[in-house]
N, C-alpha and C. Protein backbone atom coordinates (compact mmCIF):
# COMPACT_ATOMS: atom_id res chain seq x y z
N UNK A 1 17.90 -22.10 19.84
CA UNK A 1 16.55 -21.82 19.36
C UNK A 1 16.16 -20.43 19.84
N UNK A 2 15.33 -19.78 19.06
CA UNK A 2 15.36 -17.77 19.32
C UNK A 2 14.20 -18.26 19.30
N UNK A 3 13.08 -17.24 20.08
CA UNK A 3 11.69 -17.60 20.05
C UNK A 3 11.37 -15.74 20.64
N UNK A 4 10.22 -15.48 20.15
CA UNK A 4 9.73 -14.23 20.72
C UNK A 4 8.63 -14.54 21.42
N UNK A 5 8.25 -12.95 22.57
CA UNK A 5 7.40 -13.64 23.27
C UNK A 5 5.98 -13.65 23.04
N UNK A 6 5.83 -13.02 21.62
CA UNK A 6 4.18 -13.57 21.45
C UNK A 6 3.79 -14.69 20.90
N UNK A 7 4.78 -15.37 20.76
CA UNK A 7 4.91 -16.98 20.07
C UNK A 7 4.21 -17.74 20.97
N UNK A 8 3.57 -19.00 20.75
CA UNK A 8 3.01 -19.48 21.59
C UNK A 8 4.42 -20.95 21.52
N UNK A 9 4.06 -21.74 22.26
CA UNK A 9 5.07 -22.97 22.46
C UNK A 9 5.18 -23.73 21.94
N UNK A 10 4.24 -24.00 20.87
CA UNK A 10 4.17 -24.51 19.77
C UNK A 10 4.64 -23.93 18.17
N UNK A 11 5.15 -22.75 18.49
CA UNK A 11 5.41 -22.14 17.36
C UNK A 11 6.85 -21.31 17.66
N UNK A 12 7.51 -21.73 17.79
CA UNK A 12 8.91 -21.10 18.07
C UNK A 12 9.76 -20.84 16.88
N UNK A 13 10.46 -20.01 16.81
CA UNK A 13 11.23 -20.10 15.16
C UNK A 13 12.83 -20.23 15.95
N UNK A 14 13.12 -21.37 14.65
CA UNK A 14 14.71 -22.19 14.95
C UNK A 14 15.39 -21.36 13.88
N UNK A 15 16.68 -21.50 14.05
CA UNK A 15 17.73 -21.04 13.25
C UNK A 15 18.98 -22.20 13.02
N UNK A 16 19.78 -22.66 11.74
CA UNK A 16 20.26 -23.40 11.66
C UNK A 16 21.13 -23.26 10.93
N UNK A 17 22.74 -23.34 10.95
CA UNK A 17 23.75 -22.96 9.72
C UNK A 17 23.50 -24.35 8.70
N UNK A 18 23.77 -23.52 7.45
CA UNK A 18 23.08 -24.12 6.44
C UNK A 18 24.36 -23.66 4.70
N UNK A 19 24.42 -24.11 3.90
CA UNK A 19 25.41 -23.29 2.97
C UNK A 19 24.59 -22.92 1.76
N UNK A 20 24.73 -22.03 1.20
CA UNK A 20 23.89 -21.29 0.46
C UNK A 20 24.13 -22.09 -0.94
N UNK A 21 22.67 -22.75 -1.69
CA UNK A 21 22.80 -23.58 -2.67
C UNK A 21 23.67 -22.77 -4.36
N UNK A 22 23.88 -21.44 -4.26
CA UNK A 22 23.55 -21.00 -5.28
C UNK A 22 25.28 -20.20 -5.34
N UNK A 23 25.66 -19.73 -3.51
CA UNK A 23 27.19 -19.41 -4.42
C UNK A 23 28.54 -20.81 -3.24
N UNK A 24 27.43 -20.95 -2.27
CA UNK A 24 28.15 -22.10 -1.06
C UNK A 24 28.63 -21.74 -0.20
N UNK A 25 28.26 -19.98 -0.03
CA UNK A 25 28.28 -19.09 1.62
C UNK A 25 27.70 -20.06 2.90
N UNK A 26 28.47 -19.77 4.03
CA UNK A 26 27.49 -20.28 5.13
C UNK A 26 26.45 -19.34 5.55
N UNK A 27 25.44 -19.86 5.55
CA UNK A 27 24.88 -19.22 6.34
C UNK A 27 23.89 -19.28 6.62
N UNK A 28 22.24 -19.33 7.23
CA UNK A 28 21.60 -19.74 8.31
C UNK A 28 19.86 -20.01 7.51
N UNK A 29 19.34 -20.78 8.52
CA UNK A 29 18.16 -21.19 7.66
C UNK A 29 16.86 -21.19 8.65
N UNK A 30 16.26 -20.16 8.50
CA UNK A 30 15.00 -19.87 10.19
C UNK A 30 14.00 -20.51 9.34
N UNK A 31 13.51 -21.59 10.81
CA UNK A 31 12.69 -22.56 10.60
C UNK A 31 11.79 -22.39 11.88
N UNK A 32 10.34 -22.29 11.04
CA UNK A 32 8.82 -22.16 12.19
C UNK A 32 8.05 -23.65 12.04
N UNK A 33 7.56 -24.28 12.92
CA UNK A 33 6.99 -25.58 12.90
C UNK A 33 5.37 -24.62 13.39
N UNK A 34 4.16 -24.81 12.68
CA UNK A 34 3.16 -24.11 13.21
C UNK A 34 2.26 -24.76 12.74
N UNK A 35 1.30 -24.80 13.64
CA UNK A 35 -0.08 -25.52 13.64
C UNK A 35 -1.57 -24.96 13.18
N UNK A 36 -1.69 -24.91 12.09
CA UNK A 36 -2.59 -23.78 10.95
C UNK A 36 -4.20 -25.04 11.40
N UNK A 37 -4.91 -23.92 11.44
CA UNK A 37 -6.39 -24.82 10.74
C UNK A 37 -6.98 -25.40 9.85
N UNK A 38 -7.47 -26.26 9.76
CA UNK A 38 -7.01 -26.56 8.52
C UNK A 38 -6.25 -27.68 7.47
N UNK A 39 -4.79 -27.45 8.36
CA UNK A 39 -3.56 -28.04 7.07
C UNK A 39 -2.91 -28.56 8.37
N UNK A 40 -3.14 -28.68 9.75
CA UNK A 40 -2.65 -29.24 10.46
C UNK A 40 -1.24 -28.43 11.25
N UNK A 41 -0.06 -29.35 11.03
CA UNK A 41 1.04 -29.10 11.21
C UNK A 41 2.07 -28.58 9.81
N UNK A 42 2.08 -27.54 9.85
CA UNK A 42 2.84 -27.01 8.71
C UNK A 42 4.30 -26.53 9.32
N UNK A 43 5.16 -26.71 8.17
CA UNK A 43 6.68 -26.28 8.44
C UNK A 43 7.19 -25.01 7.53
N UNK A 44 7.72 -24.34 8.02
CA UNK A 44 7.86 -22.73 7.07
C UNK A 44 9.47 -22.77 7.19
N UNK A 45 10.35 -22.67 6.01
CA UNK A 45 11.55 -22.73 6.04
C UNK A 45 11.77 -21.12 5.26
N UNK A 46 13.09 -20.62 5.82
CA UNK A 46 13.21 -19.11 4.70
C UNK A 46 14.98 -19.55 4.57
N UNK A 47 15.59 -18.93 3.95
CA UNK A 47 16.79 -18.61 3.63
C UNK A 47 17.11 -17.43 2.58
N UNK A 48 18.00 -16.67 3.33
CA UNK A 48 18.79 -15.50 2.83
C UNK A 48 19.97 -15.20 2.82
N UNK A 49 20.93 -15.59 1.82
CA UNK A 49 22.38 -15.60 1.80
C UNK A 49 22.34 -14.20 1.75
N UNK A 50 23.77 -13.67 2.80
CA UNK A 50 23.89 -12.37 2.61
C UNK A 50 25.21 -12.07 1.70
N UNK A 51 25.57 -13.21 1.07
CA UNK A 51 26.88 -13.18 0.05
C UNK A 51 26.06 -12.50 -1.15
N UNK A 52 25.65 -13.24 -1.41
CA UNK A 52 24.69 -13.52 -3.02
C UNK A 52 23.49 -12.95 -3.19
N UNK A 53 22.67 -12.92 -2.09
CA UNK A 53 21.28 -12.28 -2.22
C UNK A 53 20.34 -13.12 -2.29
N UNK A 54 20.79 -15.20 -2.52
CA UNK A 54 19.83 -15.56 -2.98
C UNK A 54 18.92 -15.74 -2.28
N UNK A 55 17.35 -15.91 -2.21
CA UNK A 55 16.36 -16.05 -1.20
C UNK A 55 15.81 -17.98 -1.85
N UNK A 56 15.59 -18.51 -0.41
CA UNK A 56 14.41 -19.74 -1.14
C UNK A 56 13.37 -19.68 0.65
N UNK A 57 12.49 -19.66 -0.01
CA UNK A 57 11.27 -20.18 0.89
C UNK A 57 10.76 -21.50 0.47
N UNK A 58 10.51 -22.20 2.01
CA UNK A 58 9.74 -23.46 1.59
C UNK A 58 8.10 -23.46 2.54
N UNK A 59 7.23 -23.99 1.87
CA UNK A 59 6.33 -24.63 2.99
C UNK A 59 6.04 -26.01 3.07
N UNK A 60 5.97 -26.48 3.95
CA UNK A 60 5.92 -28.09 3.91
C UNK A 60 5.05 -28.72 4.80
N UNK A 61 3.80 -29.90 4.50
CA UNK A 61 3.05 -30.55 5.60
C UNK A 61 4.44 -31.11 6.66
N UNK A 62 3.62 -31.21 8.03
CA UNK A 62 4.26 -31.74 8.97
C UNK A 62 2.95 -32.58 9.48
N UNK A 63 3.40 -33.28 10.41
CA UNK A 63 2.40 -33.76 11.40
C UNK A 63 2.24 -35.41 10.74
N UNK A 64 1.47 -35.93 11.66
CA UNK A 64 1.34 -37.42 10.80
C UNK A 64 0.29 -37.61 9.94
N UNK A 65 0.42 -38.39 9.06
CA UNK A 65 -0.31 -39.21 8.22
C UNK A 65 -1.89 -39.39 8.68
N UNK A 66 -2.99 -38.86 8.04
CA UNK A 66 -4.16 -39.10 8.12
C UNK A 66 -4.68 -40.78 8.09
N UNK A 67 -5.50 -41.24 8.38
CA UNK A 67 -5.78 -43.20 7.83
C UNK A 67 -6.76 -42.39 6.94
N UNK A 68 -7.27 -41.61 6.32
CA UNK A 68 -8.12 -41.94 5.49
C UNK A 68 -7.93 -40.33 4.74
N UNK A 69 -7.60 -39.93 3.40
CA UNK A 69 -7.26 -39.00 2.73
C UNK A 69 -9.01 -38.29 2.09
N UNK A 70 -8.77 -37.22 1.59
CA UNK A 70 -9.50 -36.33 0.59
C UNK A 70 -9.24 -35.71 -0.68
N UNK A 71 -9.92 -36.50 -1.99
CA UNK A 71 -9.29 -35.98 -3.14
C UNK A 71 -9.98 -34.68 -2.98
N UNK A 72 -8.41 -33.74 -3.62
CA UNK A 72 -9.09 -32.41 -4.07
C UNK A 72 -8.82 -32.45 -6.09
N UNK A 73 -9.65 -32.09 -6.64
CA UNK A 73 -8.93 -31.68 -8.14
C UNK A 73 -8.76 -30.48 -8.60
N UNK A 74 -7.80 -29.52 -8.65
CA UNK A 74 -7.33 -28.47 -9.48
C UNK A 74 -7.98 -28.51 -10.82
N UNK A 75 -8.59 -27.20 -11.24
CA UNK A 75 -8.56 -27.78 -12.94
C UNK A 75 -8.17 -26.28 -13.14
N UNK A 76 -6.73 -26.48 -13.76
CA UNK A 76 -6.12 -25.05 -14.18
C UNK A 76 -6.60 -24.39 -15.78
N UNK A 77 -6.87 -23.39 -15.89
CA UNK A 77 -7.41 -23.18 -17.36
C UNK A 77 -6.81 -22.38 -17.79
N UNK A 78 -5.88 -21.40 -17.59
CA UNK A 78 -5.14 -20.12 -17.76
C UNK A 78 -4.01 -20.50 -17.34
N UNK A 79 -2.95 -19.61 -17.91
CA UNK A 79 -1.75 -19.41 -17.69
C UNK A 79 -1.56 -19.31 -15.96
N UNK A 80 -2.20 -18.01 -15.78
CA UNK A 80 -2.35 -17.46 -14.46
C UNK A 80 -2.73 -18.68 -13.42
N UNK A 81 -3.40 -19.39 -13.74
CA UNK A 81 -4.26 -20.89 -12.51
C UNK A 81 -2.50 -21.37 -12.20
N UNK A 82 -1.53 -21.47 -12.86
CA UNK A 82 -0.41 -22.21 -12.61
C UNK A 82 0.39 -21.05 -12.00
N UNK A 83 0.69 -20.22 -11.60
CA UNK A 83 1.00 -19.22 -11.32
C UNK A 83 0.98 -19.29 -9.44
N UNK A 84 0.09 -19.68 -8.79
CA UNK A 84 -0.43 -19.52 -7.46
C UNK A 84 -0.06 -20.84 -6.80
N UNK A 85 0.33 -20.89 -5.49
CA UNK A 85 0.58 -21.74 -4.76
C UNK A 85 -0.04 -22.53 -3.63
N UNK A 86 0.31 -24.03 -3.78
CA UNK A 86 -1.09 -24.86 -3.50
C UNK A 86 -0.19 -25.55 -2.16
N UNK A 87 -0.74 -25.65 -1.09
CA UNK A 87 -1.15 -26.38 0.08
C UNK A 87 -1.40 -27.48 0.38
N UNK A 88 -0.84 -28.85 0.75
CA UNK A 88 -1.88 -29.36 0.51
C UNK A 88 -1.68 -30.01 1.98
């Protein structure tokens, strides 16, 4: 695990060999577990094959399960409304 030192201890970034989906290079996948306002416990995944070039980013809830949820509703009207990336 690589961590820098303005990271707090809760937010450390991992590194993990991983094979690249797109040509099947090995190679590595830096992962941050971080605690946003908000959205709780969020997970930030990156990957960058240096064979291929390909890039994928992920973001993902972490943390546990609320007992009691909040509808939100999107109402997309444009091309562009589908375009932007949602949180939840």
């Amino acid at each position: 695990m690589m961590k820098n030192d303005d990271d707090d201890d809760d937010e450390a970034m991992m590194k993990f060999p991983t094979t690249c989906p797109s040509c099947g290079a090995s190679t590595d996948t830096d992962m941050c577990v971080m605690n946003l306002p908000h959205f709780k416990e969020v997970i930030i995944m990156s990957l960058t094959c240096e064979k291929c070039g390909y890039k994928s980013n992920e973001v993902k809830g972490g943390g546990e399960i609320a007992s009691h949820g909040t509808r939100i509703t999107l109402r997309a009207e444009t091309t562009c409304d589908m375009s932007r990336g949602v949180v939840k």
